[in-house]
C-alpha atoms as a PDB file:
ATOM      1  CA  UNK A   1      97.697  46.944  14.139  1.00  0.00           C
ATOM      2  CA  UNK A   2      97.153  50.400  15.040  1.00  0.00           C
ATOM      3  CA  UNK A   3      94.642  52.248  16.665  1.00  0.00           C
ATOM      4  CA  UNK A   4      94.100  53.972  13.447  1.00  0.00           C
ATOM      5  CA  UNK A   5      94.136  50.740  11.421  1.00  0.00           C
ATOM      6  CA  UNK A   6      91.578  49.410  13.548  1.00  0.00           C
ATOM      7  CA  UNK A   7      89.437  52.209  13.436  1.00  0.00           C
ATOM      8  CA  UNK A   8      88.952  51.867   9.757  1.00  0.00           C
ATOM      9  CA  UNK A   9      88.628  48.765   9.440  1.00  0.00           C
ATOM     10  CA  UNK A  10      85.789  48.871  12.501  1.00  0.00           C
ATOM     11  CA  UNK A  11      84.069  51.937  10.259  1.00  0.00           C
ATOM     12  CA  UNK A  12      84.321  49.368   6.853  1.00  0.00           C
ATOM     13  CA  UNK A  13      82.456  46.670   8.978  1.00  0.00           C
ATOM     14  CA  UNK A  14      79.585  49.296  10.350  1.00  0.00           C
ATOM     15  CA  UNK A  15      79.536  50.373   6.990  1.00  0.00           C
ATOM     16  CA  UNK A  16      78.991  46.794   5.338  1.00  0.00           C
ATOM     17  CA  UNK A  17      76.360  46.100   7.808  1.00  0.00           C
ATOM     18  CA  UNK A  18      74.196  48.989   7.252  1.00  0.00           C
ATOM     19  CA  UNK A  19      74.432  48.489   3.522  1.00  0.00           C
ATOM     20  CA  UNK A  20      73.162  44.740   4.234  1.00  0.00           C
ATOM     21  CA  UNK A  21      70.270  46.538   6.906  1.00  0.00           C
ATOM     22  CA  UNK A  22      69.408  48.335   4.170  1.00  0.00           C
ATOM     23  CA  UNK A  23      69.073  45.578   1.592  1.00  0.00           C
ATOM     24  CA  UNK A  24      67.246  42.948   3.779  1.00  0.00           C
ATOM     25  CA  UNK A  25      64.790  45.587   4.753  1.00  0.00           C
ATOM     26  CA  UNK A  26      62.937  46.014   1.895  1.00  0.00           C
ATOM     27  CA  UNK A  27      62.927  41.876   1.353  1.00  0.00           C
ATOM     28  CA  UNK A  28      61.291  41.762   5.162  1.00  0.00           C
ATOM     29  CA  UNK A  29      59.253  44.479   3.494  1.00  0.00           C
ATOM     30  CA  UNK A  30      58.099  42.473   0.593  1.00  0.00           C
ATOM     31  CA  UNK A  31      57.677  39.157   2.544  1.00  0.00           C
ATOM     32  CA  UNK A  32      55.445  40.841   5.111  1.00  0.00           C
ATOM     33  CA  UNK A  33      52.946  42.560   2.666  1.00  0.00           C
ATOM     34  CA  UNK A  34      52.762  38.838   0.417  1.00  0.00           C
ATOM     35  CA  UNK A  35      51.627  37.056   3.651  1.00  0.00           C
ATOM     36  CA  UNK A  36      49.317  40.292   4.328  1.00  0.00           C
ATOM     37  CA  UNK A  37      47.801  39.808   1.151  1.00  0.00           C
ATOM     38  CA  UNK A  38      47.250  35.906   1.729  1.00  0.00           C
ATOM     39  CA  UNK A  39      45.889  36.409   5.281  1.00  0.00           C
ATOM     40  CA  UNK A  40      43.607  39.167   4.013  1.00  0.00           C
ATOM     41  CA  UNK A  41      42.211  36.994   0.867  1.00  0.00           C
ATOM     42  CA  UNK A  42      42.277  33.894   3.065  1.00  0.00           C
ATOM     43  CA  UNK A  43      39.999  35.662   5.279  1.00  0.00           C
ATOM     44  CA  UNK A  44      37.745  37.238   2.459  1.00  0.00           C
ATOM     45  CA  UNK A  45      37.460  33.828   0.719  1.00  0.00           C
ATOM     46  CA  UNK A  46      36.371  32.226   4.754  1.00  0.00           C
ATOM     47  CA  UNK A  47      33.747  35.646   4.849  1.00  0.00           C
ATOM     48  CA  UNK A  48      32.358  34.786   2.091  1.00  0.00           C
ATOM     49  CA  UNK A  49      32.023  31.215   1.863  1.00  0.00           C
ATOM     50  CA  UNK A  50      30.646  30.832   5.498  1.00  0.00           C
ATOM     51  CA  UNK A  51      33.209  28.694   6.238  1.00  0.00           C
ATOM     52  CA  UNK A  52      32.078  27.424  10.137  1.00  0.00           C
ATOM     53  CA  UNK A  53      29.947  30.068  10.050  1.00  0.00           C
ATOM     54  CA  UNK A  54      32.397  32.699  10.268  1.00  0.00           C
ATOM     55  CA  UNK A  55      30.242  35.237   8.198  1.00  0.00           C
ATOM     56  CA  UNK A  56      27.458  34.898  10.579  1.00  0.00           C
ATOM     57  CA  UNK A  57      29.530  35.360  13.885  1.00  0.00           C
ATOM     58  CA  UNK A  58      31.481  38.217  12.331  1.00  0.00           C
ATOM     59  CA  UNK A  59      27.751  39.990  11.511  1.00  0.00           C
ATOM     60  CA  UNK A  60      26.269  38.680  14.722  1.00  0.00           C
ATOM     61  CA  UNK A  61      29.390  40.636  16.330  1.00  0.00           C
ATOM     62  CA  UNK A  62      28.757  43.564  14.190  1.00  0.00           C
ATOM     63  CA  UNK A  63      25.244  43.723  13.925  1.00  0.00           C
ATOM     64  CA  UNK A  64      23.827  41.625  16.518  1.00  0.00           C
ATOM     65  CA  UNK A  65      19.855  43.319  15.251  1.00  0.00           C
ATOM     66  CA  UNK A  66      20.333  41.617  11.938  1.00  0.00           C
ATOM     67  CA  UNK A  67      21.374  38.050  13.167  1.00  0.00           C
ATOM     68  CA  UNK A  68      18.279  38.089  15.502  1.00  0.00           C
ATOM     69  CA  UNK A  69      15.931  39.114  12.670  1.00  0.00           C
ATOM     70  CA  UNK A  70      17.723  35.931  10.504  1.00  0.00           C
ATOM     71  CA  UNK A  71      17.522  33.699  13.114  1.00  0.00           C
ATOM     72  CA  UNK A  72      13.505  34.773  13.850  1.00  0.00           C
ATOM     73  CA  UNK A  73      13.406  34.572   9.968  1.00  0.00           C
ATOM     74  CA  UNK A  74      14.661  30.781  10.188  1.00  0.00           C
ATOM     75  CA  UNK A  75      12.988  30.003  13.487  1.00  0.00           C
ATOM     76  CA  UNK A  76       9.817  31.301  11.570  1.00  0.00           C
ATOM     77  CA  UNK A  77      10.070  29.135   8.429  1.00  0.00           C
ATOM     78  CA  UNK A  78      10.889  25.803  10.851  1.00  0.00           C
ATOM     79  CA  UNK A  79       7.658  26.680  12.517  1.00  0.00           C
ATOM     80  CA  UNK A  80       6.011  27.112   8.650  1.00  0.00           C
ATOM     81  CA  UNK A  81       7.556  23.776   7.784  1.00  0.00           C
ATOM     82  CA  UNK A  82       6.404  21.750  10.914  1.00  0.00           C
ATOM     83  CA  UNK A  83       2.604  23.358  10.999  1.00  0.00           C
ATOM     84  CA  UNK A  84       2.666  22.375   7.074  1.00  0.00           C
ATOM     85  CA  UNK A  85       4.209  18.871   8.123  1.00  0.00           C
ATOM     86  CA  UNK A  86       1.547  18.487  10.836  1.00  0.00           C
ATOM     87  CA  UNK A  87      -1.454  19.602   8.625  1.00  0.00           C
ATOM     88  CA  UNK A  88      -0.168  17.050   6.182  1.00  0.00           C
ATOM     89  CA  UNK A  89       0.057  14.225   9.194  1.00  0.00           C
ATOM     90  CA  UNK A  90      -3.353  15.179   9.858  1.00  0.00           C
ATOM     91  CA  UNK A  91      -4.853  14.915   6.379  1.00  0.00           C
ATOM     92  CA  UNK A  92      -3.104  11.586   6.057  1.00  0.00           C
ATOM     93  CA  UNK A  93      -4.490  10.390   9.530  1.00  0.00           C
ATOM     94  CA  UNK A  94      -8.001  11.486   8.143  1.00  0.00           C
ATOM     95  CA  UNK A  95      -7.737   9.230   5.004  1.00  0.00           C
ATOM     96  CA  UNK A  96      -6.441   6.144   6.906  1.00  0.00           C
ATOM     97  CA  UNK A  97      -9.551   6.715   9.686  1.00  0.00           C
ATOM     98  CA  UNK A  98     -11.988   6.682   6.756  1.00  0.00           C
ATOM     99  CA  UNK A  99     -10.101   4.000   5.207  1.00  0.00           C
ATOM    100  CA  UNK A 100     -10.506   2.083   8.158  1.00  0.00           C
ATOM    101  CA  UNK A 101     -14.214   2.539   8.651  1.00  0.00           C
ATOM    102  CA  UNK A 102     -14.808   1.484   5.369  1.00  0.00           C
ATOM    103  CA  UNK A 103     -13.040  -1.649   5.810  1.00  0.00           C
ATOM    104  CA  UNK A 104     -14.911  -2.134   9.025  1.00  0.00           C
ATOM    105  CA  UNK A 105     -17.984  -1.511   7.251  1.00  0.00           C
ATOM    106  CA  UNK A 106     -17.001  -4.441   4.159  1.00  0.00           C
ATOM    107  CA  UNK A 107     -15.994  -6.675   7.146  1.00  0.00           C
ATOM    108  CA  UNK A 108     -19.753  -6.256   8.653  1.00  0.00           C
ATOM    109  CA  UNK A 109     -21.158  -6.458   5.401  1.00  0.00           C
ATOM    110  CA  UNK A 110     -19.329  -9.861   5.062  1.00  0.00           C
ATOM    111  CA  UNK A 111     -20.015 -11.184   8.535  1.00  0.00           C
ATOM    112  CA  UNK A 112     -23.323 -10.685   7.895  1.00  0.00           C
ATOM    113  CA  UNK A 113     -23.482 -12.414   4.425  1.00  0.00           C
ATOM    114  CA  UNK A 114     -21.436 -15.407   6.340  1.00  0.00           C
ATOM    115  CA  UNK A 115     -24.101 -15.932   8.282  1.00  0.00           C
ATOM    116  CA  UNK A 116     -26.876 -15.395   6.116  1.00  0.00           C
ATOM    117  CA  UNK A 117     -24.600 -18.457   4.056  1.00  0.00           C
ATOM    118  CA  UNK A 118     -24.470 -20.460   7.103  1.00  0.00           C
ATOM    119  CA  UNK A 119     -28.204 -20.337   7.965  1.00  0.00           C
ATOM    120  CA  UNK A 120     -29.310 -21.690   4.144  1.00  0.00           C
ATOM    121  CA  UNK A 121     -26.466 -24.473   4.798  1.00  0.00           C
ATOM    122  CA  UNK A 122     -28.114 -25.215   7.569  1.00  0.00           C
ATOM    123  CA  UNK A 123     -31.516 -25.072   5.705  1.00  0.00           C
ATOM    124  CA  UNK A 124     -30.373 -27.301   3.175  1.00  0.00           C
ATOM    125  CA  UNK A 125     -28.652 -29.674   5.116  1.00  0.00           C
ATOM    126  CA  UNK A 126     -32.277 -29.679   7.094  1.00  0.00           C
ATOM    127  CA  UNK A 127     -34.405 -30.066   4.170  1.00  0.00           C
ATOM    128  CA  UNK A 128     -31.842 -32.691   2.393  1.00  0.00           C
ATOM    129  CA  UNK A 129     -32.091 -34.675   5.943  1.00  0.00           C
ATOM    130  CA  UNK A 130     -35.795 -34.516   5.576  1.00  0.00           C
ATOM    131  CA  UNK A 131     -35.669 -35.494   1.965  1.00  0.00           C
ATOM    132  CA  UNK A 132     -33.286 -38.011   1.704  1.00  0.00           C
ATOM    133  CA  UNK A 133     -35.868 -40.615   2.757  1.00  0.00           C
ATOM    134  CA  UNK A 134     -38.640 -39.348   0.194  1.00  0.00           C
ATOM    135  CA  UNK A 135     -35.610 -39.677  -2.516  1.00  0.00           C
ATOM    136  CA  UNK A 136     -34.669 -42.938  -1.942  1.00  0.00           C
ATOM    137  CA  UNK A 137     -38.227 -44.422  -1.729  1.00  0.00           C
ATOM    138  CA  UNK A 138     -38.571 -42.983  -5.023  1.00  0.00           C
ATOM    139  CA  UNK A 139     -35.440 -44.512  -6.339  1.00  0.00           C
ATOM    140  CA  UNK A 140     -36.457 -47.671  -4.589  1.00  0.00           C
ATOM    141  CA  UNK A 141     -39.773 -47.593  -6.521  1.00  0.00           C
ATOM    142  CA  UNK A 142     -38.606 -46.395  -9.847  1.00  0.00           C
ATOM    143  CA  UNK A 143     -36.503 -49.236  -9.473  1.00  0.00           C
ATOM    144  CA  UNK A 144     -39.378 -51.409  -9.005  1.00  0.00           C
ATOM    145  CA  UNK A 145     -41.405 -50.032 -11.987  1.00  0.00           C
ATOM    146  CA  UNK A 146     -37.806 -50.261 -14.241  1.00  0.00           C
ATOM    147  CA  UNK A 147     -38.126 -54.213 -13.251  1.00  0.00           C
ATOM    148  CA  UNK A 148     -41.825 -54.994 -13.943  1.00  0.00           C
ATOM    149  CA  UNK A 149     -43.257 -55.351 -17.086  1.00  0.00           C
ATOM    150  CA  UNK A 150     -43.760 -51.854 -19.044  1.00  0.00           C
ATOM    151  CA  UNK A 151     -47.314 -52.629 -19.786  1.00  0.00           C
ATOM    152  CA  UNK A 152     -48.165 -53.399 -15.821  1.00  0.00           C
ATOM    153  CA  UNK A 153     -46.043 -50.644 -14.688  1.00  0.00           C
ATOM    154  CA  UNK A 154     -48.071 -48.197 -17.604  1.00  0.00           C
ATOM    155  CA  UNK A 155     -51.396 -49.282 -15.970  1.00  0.00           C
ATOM    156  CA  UNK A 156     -50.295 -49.083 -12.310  1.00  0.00           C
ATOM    157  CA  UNK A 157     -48.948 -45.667 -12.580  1.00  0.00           C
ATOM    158  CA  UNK A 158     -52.177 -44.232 -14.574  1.00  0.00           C
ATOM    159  CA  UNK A 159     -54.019 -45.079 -11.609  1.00  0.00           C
ATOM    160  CA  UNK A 160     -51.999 -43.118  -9.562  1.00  0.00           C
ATOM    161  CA  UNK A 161     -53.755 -39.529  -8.848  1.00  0.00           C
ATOM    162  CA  UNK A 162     -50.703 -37.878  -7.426  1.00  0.00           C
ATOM    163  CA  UNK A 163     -49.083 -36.279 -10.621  1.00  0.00           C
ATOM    164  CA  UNK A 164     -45.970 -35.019  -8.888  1.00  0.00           C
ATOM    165  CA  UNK A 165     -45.117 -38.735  -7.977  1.00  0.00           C
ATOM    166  CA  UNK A 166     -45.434 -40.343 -10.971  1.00  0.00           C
ATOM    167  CA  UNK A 167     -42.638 -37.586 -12.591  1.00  0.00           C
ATOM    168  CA  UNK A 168     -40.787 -38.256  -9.802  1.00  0.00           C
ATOM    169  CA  UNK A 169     -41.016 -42.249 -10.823  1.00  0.00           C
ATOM    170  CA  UNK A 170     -40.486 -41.766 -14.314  1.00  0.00           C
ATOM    171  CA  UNK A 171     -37.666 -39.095 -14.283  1.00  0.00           C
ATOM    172  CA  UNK A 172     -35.423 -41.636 -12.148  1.00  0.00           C
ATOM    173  CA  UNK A 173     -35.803 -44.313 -14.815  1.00  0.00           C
ATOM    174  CA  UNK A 174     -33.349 -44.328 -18.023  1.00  0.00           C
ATOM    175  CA  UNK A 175     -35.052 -42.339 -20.757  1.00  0.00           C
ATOM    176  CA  UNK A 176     -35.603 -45.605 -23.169  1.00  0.00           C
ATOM    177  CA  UNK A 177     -37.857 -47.517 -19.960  1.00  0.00           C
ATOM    178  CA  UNK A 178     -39.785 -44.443 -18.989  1.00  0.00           C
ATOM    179  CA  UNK A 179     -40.484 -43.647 -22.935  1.00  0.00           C
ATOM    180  CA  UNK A 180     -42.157 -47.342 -23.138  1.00  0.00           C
ATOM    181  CA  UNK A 181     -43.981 -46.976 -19.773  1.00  0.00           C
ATOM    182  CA  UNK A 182     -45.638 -43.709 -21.507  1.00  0.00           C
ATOM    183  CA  UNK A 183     -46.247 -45.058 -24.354  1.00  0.00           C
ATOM    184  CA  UNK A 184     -48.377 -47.759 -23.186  1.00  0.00           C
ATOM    185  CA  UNK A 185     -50.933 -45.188 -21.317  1.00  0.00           C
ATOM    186  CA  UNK A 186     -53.894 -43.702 -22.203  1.00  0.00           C
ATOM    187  CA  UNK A 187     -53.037 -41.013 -24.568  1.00  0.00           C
ATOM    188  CA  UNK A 188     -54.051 -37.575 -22.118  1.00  0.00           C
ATOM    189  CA  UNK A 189     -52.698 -39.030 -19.462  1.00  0.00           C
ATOM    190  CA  UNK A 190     -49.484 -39.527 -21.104  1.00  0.00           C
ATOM    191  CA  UNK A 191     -50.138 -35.630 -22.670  1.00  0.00           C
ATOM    192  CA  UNK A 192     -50.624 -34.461 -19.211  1.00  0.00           C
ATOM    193  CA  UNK A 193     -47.636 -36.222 -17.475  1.00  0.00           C
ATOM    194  CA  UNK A 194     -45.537 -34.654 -20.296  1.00  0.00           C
ATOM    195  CA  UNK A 195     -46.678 -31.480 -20.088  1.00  0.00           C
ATOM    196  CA  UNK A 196     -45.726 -31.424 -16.602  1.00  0.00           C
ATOM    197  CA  UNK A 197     -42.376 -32.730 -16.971  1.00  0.00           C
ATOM    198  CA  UNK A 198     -40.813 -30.057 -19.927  1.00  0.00           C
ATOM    199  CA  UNK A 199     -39.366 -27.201 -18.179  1.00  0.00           C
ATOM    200  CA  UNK A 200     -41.688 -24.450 -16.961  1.00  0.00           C
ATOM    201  CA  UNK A 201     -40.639 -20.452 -19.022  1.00  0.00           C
END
C-alpha cells in the first residue's frame, strides 16, 4: 500500500468515527437527562413525603428561624399534653383519696357496729347464763303440775299470787293439760291469767 492509499483509508476511518461521535452523543444526551428527571422526581417525591425527615433538614438548612419556631411549636404542645396529663393524674388521685376516706369511714362505721354486736352477745349470753336456772325450774315444775292431777294442780296454782309464774307454768305445758288446769279455776282468775297471756298490741 501506498502512502496515498493509506492516507485515505486513515481519513475514511476518522471520518466513520466522528459520524459514530456524533450519533452516540445525543443517546449519552438522552440517557443523562432520563436519569436527571428520575433523580429530580425521586428527590421531590423524598421532599415531600418527609421521608427520614429530609423535608425538615432541608428547611432547617434553609431556614433554620422556621424549624426553631416548629420545634418551640411541638415542644409547646408536649408541654400542653403533659400539664393536661398531670391535671388529669391529679383529678384521678383526688377521687381515689375521697374514695378511700369513705371506705375508711364504712370500715369505722362497721367496727363500731361489731362491737356494739359483740357487747349484746355478751349481754345475752350473760342474761341466758343467769336465766337458764329460772327456765329449767320452771320446766321442772310445769312438769310437776303436767303429772298431778288437773284439779290439784288448778287449786295449787290459784293460790299462787305471783301472776308472771303461773304463765310461765302453764305456757310450758301442752295446750290440751294447761286448758284443763284453767278450766278447773275460779272463773276471774282463769279471766285474769288469760288476759295476761294473749299477746300485748
Amino acid at each position: 500500500m501506498n502512502k496515498t492509499q493509506t492516507s485515505k483509508a486513515s481519513i475514511e476511518k476518522s471520518q466513520q468515527g466522528r459520524s459514530a461521535a456524533k450519533k452516540s452523543k445525543p443517546t449519552a444526551l438522552i440517557v443523562f437527562v432520563i436519569l436527571l428527571f428520575i433523580l429530580v422526581s425521586a428527590g421531590v417525591v423524598v421532599f415531600m413525603l418527609n421521608i427520614g425527615n429530609f423535608r425538615d433538614s432541608i428547611l432547617a438548612v434553609v431556614s433554620p428561624e422556621t424549624a426553631i419556631e416548629e420545634e418551640i411549636s411541638e415542644q409547646e404542645s408536649l408541654e400542653a399534653q403533659i400539664r393536661d396529663e398531670i391535671i388529669r393524674l391529679n383529678e384521678k388521685e383526688d377521687e381515689l383519696n375521697t374514695r378511700d376516706s369513705q371506705l375508711n369511714l364504712r370500715e369505722n362505721e362497721l367496727n363500731a357496729r361489731e362491737e356494739e354486736l359483740n357487747v349484746k352477745i355478751q349481754e345475752t349470753l350473760a342474761l341466758e347464763q343467769r336465766l337458764s336456772p329460772q327456765v329449767e325450774s320452771v320446766l321442772r315444775i310445769s312438769e310437776m303440775y303436767k303429772n298431778m292431777e288437773s284439779e290439784q294442780a288448778a287449786l295449787i296454782l290459784s293460790e299462787m299470787e305471783n301472776k308472771e309464774q303461773i304463765i310461765l307454768v302453764l305456757k310450758n305445758m301442752d295446750e290440751e293439760t294447761s286448758g284443763e288446769i284453767i278450766g278447773l279455776m275460779e272463773p276471774e282468775i282463769a279471766a285474769r291469767l288469760i288476759e295476761r297471756m294473749m299477746p300485748q298490741e
